[in-house]
N, C-alpha and C. Protein backbone atom coordinates (compact mmCIF):
# COMPACT_ATOMS: atom_id res chain seq x y z
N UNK A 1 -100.87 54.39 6.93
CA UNK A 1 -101.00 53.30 6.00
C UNK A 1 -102.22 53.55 5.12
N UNK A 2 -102.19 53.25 3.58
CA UNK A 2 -102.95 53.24 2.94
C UNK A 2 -104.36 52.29 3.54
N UNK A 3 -105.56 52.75 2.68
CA UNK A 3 -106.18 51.99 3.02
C UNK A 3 -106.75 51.24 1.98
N UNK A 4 -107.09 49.99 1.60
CA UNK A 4 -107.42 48.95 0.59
C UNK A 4 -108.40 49.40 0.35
N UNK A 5 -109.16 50.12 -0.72
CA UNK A 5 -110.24 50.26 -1.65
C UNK A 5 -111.08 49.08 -1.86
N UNK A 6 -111.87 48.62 -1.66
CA UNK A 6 -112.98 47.58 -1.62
C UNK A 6 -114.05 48.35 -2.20
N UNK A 7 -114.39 47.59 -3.96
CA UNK A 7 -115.11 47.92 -4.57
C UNK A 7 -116.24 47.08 -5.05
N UNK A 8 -117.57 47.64 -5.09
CA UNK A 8 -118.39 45.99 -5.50
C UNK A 8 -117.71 45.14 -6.66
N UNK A 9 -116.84 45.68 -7.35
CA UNK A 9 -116.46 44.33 -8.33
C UNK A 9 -115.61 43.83 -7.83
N UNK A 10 -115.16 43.25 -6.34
CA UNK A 10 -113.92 42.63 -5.52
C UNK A 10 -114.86 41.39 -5.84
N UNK A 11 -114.16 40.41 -5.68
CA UNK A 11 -115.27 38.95 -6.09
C UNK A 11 -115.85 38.65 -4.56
N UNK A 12 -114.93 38.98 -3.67
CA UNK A 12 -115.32 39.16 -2.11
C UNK A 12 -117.09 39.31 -1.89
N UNK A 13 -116.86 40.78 -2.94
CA UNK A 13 -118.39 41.83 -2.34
C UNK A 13 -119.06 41.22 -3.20
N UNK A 14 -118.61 40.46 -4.26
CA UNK A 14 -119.77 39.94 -5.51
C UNK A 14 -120.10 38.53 -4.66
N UNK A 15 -119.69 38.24 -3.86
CA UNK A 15 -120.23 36.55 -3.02
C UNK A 15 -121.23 37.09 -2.34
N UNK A 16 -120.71 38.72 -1.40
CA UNK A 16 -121.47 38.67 0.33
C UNK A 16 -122.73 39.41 -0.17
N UNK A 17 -122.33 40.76 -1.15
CA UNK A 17 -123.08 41.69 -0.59
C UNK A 17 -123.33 42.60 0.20
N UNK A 18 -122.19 43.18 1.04
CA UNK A 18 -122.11 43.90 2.29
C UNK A 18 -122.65 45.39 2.18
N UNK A 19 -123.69 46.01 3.10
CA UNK A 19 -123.89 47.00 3.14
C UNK A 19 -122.58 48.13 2.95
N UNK A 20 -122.68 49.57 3.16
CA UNK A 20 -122.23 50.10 2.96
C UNK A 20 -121.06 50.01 4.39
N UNK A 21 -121.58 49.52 5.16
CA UNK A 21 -121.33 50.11 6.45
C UNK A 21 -120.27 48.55 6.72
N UNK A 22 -121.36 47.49 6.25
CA UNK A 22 -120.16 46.31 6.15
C UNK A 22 -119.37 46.43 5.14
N UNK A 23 -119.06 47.37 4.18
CA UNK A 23 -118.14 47.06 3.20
C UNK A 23 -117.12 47.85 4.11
N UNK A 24 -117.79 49.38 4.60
CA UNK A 24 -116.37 50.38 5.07
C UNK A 24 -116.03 49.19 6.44
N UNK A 25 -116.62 47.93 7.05
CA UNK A 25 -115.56 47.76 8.08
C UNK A 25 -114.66 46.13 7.26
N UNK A 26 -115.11 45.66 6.47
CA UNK A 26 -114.10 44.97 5.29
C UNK A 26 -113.21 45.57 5.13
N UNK A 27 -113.26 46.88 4.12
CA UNK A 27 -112.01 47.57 4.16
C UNK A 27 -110.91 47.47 5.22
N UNK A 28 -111.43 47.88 6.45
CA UNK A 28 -110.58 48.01 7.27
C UNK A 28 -109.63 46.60 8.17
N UNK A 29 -110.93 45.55 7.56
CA UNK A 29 -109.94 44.04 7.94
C UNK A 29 -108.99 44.26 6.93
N UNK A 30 -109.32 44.43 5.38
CA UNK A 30 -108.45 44.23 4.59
C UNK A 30 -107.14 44.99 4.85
N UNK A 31 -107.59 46.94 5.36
CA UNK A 31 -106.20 47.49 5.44
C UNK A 31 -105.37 46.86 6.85
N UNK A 32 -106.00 46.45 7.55
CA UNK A 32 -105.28 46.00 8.93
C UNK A 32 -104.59 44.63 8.96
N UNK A 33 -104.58 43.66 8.07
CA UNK A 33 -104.61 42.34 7.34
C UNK A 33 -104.59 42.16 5.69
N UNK A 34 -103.30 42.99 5.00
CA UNK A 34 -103.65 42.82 3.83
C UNK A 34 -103.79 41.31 3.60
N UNK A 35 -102.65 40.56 3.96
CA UNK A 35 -102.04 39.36 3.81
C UNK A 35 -103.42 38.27 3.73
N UNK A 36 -104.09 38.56 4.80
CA UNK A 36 -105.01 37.90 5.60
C UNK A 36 -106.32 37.86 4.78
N UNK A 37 -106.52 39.37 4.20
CA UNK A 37 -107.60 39.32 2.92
C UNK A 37 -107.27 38.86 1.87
N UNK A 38 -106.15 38.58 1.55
CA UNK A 38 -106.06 37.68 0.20
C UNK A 38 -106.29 36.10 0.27
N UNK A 39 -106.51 35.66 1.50
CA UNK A 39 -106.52 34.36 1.43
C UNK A 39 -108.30 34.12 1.89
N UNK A 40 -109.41 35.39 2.06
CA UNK A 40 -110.39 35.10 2.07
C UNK A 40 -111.00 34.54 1.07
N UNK A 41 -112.19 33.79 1.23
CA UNK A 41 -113.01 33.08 0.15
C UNK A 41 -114.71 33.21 0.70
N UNK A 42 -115.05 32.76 -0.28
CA UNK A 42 -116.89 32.83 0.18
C UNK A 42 -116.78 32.29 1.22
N UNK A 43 -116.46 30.49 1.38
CA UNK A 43 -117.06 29.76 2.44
C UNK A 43 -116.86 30.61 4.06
N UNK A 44 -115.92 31.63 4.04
CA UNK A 44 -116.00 32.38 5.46
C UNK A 44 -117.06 32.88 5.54
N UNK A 45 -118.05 33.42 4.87
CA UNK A 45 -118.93 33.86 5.36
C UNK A 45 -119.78 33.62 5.45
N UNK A 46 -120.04 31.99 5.35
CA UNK A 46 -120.83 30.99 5.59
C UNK A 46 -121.37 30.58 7.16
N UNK A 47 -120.29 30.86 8.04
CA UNK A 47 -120.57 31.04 9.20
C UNK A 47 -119.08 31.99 9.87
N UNK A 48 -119.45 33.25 10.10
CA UNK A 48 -118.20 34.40 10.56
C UNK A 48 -117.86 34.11 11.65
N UNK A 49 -118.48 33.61 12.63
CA UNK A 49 -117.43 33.43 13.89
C UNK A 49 -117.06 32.24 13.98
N UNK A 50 -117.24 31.49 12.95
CA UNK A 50 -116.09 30.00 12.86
C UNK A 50 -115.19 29.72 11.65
N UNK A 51 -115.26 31.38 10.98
CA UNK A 51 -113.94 31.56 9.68
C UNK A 51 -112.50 31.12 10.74
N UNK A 52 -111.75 31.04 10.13
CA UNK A 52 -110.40 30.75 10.42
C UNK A 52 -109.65 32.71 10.77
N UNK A 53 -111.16 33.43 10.53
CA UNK A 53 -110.62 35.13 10.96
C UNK A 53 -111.12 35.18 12.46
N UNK A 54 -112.08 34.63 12.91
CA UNK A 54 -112.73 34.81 13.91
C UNK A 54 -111.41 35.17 15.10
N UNK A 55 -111.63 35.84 15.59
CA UNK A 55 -110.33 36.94 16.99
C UNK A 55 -109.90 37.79 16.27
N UNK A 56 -109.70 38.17 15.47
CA UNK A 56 -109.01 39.14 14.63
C UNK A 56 -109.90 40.61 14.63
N UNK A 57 -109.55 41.08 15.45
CA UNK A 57 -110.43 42.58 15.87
C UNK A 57 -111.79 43.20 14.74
N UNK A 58 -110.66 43.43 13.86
CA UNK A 58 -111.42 43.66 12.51
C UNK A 58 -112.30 42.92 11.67
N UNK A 59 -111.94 41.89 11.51
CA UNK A 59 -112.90 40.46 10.92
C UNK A 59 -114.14 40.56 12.16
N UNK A 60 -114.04 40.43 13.63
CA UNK A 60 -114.78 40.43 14.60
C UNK A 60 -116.00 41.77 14.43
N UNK A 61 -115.23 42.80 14.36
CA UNK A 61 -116.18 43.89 13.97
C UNK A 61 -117.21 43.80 12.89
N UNK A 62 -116.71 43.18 11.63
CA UNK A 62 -116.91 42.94 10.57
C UNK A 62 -118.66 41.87 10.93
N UNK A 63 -118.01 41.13 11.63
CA UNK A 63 -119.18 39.95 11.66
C UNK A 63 -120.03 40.27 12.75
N UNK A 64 -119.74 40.88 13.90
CA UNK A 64 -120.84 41.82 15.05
C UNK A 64 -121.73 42.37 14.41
N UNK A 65 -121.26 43.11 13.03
CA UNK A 65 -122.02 44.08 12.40
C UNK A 65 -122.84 43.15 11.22
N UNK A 66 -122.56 42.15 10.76
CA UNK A 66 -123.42 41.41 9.78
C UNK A 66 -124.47 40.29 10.79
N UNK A 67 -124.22 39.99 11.54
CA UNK A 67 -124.90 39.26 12.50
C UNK A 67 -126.44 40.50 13.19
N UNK A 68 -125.97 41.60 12.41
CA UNK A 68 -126.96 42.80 13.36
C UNK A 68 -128.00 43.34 12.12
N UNK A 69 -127.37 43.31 10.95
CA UNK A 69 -127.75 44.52 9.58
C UNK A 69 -128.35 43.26 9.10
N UNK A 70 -129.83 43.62 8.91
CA UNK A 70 -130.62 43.12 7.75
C UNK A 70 -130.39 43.34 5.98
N UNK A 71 -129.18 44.37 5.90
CA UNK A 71 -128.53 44.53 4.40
C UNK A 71 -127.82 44.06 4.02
N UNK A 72 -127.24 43.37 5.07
CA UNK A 72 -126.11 42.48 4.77
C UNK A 72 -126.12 41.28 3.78
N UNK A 73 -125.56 41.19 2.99
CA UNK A 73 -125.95 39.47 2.42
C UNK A 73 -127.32 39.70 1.23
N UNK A 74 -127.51 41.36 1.65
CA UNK A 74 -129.18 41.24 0.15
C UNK A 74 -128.31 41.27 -1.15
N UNK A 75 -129.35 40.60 -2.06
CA UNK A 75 -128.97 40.53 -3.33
C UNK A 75 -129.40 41.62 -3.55
């Protein structure tokens, strides 16, 4: 399966900000969940383990790793 290209001009990465390392594991919610990334919005990442993604392997990875990286979220 292809994998979804996540580029800083996704409006996604223009809300969060995700390091490099949180963007490559975005990608991979997105390729594992296309469906599922289209219905993301800012307010998920307002608090990640009470998005409506929270269990979702990839979203989970996603937020282990922003809950850890001080790059996460920099302007």
């Amino acid at each position: 399966m292809a994998r979804k290209g996540i580029s800083r001009e996704d409006p996604i990465v223009q809300v969060f900000f995700p390091c490099d390392i949180g963007t490559r594991l975005l990608e991979e919610f997105a390729a594992a969940r296309p469906e599922d990334y289209t219905f993301l919005e800012p307010k998920d990442f307002n608090d990640l383990r009470s998005s409506a993604f929270a269990g979702i392997p990839e979203w989970d990875a996603f937020a282990d790793h922003v809950q850890q990286c001080i790059r996460c979220g920099e302007v």
